[in-house]
PDB file of N, CA and C in Angstrom:
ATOM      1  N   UNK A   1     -42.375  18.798  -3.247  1.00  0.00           N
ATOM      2  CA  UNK A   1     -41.260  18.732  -4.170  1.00  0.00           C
ATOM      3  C   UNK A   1     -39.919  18.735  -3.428  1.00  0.00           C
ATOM      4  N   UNK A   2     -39.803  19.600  -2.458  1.00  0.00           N
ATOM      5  CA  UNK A   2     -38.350  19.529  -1.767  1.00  0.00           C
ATOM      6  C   UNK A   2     -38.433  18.099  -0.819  1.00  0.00           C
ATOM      7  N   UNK A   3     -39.670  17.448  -0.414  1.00  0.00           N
ATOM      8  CA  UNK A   3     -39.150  16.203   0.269  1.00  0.00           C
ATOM      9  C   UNK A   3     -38.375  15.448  -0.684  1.00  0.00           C
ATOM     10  N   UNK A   4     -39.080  15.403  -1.913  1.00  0.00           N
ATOM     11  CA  UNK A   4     -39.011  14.458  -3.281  1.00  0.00           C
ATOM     12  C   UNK A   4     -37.077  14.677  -3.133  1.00  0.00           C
ATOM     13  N   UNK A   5     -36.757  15.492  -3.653  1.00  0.00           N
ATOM     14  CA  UNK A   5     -35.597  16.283  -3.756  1.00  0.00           C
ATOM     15  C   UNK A   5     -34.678  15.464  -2.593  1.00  0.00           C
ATOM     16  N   UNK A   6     -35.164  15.904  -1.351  1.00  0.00           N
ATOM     17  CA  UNK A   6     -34.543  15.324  -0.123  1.00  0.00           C
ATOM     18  C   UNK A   6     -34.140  13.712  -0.131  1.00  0.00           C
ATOM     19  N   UNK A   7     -34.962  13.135  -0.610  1.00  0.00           N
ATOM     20  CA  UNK A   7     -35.077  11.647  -0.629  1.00  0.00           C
ATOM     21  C   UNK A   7     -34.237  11.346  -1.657  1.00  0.00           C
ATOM     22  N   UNK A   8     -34.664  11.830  -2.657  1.00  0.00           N
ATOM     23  CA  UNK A   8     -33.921  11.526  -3.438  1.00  0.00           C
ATOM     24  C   UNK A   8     -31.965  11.448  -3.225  1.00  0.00           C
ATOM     25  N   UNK A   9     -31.557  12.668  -2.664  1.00  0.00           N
ATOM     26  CA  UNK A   9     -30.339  12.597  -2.439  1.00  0.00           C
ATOM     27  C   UNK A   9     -29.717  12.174  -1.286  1.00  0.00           C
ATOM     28  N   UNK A  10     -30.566  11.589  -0.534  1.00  0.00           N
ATOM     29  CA  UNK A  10     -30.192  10.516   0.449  1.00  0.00           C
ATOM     30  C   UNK A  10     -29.826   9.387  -0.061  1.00  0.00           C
ATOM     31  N   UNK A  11     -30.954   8.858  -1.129  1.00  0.00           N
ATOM     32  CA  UNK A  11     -30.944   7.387  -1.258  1.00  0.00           C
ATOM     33  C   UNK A  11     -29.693   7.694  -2.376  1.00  0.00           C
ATOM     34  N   UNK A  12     -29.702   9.006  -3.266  1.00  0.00           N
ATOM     35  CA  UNK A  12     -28.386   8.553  -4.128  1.00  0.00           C
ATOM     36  C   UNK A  12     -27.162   8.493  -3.576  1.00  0.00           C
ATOM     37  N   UNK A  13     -26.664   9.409  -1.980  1.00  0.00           N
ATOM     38  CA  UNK A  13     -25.937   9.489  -1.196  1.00  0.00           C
ATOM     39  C   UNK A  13     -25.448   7.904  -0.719  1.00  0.00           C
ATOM     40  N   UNK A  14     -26.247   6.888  -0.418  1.00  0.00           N
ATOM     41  CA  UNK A  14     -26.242   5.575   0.014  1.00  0.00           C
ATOM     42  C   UNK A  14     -25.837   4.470  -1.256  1.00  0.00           C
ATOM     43  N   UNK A  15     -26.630   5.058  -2.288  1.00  0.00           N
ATOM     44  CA  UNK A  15     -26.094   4.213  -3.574  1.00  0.00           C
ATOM     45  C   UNK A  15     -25.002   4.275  -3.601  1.00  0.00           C
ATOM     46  N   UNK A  16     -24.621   5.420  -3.581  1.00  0.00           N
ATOM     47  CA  UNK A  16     -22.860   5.724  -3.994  1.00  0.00           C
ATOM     48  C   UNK A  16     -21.643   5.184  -2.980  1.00  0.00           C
ATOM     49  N   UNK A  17     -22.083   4.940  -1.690  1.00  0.00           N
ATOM     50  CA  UNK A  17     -21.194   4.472  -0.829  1.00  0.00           C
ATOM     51  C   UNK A  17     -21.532   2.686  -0.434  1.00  0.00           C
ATOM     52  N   UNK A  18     -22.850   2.398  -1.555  1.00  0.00           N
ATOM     53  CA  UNK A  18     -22.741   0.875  -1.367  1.00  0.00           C
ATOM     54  C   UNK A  18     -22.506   0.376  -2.575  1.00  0.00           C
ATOM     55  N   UNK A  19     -22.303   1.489  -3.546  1.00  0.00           N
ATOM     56  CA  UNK A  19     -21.928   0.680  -5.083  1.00  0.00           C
ATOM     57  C   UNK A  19     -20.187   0.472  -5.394  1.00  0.00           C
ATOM     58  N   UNK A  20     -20.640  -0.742  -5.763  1.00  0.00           N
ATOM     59  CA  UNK A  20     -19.151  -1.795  -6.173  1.00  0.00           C
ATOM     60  C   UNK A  20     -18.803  -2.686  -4.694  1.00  0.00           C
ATOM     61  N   UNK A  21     -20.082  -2.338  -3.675  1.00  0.00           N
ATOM     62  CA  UNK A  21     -19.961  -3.763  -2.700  1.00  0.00           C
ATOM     63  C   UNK A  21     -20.679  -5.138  -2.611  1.00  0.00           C
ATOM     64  N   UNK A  22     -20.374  -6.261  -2.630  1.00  0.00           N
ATOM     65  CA  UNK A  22     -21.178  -7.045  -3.008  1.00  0.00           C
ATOM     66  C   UNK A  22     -22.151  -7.160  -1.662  1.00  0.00           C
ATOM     67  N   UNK A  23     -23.232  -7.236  -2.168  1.00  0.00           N
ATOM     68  CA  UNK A  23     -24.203  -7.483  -0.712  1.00  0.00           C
ATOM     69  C   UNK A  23     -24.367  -8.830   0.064  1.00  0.00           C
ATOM     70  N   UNK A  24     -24.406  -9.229   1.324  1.00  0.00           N
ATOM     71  CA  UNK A  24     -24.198 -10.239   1.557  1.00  0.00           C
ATOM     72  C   UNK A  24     -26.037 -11.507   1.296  1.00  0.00           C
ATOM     73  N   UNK A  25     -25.575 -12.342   1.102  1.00  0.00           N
ATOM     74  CA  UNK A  25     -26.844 -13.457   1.109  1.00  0.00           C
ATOM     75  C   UNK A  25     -27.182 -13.875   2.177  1.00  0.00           C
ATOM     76  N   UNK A  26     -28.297 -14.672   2.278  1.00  0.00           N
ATOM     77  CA  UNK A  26     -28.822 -14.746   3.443  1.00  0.00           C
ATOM     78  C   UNK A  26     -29.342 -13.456   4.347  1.00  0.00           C
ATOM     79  N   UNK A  27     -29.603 -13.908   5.283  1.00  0.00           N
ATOM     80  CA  UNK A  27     -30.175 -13.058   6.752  1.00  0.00           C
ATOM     81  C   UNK A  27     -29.129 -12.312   6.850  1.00  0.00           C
ATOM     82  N   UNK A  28     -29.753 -11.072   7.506  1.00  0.00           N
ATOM     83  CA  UNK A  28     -28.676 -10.070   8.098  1.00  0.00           C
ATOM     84  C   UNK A  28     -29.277  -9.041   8.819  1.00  0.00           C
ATOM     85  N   UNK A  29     -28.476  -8.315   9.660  1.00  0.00           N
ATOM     86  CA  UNK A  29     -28.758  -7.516  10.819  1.00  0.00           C
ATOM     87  C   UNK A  29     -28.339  -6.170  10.318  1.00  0.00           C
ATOM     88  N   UNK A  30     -28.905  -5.075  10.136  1.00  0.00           N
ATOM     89  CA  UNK A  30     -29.149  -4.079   9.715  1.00  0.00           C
ATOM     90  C   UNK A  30     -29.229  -3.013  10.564  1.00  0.00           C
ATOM     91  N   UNK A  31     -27.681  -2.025  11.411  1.00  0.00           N
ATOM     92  CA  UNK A  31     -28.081  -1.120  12.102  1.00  0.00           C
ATOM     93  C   UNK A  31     -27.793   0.309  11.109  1.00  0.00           C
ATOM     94  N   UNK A  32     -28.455   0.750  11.359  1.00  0.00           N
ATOM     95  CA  UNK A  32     -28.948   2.330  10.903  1.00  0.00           C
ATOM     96  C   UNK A  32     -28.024   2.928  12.264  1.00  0.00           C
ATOM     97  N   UNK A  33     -27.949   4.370  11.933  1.00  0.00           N
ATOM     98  CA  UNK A  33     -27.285   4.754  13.201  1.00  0.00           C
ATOM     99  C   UNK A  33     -27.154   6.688  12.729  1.00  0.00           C
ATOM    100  N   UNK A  34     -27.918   7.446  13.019  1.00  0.00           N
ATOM    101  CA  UNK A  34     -28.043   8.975  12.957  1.00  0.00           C
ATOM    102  C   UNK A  34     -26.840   9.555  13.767  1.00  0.00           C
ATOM    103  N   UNK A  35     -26.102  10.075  12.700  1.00  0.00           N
ATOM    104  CA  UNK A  35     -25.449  10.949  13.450  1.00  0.00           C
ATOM    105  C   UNK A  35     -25.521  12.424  13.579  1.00  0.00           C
ATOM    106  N   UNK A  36     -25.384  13.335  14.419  1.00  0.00           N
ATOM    107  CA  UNK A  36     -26.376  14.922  14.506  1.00  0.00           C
ATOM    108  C   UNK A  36     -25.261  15.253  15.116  1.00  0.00           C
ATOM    109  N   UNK A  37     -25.499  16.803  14.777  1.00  0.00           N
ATOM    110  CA  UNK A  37     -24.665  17.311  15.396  1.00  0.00           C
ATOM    111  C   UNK A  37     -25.285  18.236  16.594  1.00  0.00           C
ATOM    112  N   UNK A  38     -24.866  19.139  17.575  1.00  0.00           N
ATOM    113  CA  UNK A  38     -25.587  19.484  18.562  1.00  0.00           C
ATOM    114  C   UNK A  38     -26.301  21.038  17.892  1.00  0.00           C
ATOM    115  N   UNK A  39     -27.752  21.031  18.876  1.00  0.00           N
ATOM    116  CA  UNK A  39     -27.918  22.246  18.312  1.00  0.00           C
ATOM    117  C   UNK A  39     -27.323  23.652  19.040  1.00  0.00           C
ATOM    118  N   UNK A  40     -27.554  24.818  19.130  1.00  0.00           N
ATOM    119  CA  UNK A  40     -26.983  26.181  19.749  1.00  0.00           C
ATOM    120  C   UNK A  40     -26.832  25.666  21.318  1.00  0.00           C
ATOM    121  N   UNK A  41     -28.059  25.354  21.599  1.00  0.00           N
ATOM    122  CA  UNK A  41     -27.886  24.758  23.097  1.00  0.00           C
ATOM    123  C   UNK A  41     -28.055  23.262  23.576  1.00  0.00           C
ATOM    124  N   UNK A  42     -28.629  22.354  22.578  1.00  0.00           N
ATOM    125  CA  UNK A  42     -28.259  21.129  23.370  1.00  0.00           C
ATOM    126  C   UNK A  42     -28.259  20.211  22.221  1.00  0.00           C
ATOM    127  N   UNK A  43     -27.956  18.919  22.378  1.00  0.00           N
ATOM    128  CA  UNK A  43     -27.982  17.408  21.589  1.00  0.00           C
ATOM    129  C   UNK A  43     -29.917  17.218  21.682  1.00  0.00           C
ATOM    130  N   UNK A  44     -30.379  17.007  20.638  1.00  0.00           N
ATOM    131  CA  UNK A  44     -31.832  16.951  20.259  1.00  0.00           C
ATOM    132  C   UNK A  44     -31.975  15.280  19.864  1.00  0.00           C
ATOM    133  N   UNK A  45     -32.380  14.088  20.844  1.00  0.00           N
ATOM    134  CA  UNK A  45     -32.165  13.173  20.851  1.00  0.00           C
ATOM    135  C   UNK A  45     -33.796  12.569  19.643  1.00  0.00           C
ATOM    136  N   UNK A  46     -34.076  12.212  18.828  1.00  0.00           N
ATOM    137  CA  UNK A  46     -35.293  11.554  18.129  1.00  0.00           C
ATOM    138  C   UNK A  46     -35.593  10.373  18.977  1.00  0.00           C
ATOM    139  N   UNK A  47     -37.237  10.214  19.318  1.00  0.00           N
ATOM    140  CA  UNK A  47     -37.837   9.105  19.905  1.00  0.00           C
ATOM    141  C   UNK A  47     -37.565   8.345  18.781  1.00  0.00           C
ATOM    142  N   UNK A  48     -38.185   6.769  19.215  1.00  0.00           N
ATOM    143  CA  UNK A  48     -38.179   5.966  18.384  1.00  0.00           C
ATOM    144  C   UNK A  48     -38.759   5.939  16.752  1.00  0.00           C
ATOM    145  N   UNK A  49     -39.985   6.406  16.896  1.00  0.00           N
ATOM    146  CA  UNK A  49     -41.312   6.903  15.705  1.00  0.00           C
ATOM    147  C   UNK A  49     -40.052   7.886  14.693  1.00  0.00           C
ATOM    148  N   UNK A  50     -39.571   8.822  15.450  1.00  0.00           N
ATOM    149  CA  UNK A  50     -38.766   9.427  14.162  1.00  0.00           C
ATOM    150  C   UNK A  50     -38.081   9.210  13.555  1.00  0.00           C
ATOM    151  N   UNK A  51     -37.156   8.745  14.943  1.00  0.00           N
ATOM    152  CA  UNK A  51     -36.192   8.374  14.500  1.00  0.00           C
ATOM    153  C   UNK A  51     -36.052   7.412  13.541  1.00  0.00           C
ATOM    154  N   UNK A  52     -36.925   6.089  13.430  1.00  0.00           N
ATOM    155  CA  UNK A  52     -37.005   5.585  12.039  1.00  0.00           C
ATOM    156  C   UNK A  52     -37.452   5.829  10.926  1.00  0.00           C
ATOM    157  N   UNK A  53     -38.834   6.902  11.072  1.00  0.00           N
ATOM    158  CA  UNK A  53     -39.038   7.874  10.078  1.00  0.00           C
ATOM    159  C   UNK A  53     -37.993   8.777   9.410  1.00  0.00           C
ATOM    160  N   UNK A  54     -37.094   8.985  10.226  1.00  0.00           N
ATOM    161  CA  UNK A  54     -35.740   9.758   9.700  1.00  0.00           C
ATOM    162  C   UNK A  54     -34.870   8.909   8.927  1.00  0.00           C
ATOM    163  N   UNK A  55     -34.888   7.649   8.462  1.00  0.00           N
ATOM    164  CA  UNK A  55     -34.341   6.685   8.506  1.00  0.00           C
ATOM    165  C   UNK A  55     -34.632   6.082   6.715  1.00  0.00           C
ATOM    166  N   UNK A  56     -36.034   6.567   6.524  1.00  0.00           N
ATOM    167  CA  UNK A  56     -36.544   6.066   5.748  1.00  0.00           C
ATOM    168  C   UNK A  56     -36.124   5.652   4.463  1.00  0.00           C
ATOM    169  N   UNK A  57     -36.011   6.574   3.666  1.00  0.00           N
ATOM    170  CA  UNK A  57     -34.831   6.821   2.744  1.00  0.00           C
ATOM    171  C   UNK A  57     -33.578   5.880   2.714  1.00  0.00           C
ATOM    172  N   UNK A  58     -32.809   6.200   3.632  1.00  0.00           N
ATOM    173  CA  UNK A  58     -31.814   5.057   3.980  1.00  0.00           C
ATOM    174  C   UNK A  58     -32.112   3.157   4.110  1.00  0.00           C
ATOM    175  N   UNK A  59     -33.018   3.464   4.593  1.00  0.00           N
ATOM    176  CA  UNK A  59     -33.551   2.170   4.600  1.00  0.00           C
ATOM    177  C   UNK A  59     -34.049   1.471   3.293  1.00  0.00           C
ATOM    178  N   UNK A  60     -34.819   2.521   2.478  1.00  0.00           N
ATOM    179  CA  UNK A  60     -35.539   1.965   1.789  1.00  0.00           C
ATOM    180  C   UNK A  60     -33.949   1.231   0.322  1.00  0.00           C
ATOM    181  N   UNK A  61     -32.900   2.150   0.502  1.00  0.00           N
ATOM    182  CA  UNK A  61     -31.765   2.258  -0.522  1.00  0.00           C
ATOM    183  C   UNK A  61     -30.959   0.857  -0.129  1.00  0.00           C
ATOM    184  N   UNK A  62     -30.837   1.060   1.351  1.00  0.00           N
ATOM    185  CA  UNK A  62     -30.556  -0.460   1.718  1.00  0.00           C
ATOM    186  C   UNK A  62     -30.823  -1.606   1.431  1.00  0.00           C
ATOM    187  N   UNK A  63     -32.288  -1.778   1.257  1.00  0.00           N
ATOM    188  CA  UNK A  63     -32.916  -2.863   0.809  1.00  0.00           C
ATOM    189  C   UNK A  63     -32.723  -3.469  -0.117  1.00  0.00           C
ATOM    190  N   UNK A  64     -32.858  -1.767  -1.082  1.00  0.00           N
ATOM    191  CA  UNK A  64     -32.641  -2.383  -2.724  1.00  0.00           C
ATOM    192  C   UNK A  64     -31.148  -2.829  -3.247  1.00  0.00           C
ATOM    193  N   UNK A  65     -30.246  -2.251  -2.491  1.00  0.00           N
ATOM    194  CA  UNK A  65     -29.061  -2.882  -2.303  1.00  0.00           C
ATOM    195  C   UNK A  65     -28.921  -4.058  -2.175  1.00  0.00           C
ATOM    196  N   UNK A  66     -29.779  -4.705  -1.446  1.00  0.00           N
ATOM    197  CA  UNK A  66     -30.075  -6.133  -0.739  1.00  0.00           C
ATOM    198  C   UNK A  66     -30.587  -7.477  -1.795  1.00  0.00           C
ATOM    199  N   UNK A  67     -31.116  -6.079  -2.511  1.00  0.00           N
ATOM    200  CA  UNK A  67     -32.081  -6.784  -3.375  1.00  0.00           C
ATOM    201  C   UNK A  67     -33.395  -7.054  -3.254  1.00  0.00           C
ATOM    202  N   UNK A  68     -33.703  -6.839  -2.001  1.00  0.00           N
ATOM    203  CA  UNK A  68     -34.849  -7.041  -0.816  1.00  0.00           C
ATOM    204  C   UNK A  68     -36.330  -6.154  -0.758  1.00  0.00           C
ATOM    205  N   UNK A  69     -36.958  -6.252  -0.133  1.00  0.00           N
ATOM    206  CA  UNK A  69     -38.256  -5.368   0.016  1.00  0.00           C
ATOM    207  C   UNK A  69     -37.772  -4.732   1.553  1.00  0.00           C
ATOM    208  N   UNK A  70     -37.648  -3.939   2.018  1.00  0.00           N
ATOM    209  CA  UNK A  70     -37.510  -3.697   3.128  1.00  0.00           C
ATOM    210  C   UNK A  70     -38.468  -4.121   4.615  1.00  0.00           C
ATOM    211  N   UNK A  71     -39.539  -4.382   3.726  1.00  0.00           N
ATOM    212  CA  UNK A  71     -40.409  -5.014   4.833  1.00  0.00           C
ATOM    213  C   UNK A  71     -40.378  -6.674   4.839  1.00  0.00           C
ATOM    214  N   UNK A  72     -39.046  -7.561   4.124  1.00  0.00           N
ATOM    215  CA  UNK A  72     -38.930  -8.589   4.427  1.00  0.00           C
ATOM    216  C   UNK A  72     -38.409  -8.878   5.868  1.00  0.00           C
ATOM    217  N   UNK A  73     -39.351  -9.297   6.767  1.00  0.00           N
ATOM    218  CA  UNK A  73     -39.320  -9.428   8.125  1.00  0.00           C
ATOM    219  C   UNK A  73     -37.936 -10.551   8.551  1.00  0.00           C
ATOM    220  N   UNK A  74     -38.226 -11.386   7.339  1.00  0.00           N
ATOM    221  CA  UNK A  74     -37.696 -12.733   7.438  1.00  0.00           C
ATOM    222  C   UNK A  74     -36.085 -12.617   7.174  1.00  0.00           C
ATOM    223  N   UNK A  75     -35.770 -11.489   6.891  1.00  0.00           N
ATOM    224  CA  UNK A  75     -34.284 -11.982   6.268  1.00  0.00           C
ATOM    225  C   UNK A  75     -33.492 -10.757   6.621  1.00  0.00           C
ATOM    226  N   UNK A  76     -34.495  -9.449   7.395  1.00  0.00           N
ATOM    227  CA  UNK A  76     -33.677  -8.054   7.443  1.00  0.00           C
ATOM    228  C   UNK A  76     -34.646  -8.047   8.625  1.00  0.00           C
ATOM    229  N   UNK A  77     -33.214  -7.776   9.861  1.00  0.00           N
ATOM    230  CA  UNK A  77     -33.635  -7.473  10.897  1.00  0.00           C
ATOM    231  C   UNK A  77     -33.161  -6.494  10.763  1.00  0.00           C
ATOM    232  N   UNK A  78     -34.371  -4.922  11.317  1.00  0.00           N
ATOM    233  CA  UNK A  78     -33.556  -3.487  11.103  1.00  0.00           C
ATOM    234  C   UNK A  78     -33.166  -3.356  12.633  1.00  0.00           C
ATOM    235  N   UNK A  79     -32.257  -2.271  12.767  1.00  0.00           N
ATOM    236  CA  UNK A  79     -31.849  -1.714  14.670  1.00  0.00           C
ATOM    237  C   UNK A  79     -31.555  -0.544  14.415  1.00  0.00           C
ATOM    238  N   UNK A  80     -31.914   0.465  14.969  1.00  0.00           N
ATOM    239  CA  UNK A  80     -31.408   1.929  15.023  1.00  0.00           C
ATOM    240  C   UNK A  80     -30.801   2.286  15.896  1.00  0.00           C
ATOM    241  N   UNK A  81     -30.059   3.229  16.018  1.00  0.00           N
ATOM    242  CA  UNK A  81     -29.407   4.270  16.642  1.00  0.00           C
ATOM    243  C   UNK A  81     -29.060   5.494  16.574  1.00  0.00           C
ATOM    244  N   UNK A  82     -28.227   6.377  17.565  1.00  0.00           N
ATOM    245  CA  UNK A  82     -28.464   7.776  17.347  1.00  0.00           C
ATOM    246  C   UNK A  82     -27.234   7.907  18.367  1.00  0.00           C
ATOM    247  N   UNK A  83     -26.739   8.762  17.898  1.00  0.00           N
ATOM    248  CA  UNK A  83     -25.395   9.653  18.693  1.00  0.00           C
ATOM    249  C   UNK A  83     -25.051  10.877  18.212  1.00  0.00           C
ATOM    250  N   UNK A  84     -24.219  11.552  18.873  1.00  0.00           N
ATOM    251  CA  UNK A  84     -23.707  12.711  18.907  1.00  0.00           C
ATOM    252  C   UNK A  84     -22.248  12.714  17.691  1.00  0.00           C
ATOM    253  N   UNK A  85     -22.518  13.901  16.791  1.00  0.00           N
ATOM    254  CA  UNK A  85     -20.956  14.059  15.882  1.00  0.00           C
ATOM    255  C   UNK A  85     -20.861  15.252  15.834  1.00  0.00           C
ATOM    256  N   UNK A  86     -19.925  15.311  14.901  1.00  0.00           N
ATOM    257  CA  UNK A  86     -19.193  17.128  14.805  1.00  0.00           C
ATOM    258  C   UNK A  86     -19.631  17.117  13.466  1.00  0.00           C
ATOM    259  N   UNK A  87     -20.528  15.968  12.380  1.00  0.00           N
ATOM    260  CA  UNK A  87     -20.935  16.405  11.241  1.00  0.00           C
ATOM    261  C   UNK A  87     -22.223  15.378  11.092  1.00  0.00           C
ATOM    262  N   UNK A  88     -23.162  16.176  10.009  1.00  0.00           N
ATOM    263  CA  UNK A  88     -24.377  15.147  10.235  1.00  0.00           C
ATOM    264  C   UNK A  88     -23.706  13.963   9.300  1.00  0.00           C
ATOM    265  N   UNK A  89     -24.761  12.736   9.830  1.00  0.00           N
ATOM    266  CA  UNK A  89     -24.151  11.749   9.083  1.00  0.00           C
ATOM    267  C   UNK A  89     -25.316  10.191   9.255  1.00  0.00           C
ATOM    268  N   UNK A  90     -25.005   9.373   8.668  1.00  0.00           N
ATOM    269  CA  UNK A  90     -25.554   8.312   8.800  1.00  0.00           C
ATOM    270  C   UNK A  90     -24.757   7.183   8.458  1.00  0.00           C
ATOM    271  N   UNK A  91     -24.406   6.149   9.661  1.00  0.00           N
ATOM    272  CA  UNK A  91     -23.807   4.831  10.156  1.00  0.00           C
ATOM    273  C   UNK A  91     -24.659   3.805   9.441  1.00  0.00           C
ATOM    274  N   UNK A  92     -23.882   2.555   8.338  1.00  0.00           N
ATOM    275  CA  UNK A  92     -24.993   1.663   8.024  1.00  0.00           C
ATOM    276  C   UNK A  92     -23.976   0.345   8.205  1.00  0.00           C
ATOM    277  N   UNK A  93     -24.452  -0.430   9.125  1.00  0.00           N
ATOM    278  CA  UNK A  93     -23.535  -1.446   9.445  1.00  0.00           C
ATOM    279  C   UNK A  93     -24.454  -2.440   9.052  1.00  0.00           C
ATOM    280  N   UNK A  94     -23.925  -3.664   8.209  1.00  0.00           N
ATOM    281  CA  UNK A  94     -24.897  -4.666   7.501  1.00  0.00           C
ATOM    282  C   UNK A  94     -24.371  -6.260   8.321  1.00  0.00           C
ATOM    283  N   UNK A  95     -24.792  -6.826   9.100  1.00  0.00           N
ATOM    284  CA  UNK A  95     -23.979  -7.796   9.259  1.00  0.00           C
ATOM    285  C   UNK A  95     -24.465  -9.091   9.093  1.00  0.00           C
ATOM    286  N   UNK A  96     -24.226 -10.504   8.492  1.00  0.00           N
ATOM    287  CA  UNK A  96     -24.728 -11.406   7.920  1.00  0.00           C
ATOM    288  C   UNK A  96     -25.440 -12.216   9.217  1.00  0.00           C
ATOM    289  N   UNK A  97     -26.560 -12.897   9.259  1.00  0.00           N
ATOM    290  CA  UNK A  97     -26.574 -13.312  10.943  1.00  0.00           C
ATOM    291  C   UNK A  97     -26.502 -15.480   9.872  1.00  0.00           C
ATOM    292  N   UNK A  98     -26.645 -15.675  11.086  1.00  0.00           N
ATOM    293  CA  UNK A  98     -26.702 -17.375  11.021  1.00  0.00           C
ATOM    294  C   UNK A  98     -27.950 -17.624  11.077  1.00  0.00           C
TER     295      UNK A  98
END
């Protein structure tokens, strides 16, 4: 129940900062990008596997934004990333490709 919960207010978190944008057509390049903050003693970097597992949610809100299935290979190229902030956060840069 608290993942349910969790997900949930991610993906409404993402609705709300992509609603009233028009989404672009065509192909597009899709970086994700985690932002963390450090823990007591160090920056806790996610391998790849999580890090898109961490992602999920976001991704999946993206899509539907898109209009898309997220596993359309053909038209959403995803890319992740991960850096260091002073607040948690998540980077969603959408960019149209040719």
């Amino acid at each position: 129940m608290a993942r349910h919960r969790r997900v949930q207010s991610e993906r409404g978190a993402v609705q709300w900062q992509l609603n009233g944008k028009k989404p672009p057509a065509g192909a597009v390049r899709v970086l994700l990008v985690r932002v963390s903050v450090p823990s007591a003693t160090r920056w806790i970097q996610l391998d790849g596997d999580n890090l898109q597992g961490s992602m999920k949610a976001v991704r999946d809100q993206v899509a539907a934004w898109l209009g898309r299935d997220d596993a359309d290979g053909g038209t959403i190229q995803w890319e992740y990333g991960q850096r260091r902030g002073t607040d948690w956060a998540c980077e969603i840069h959408v960019v149209p490709t040719p």
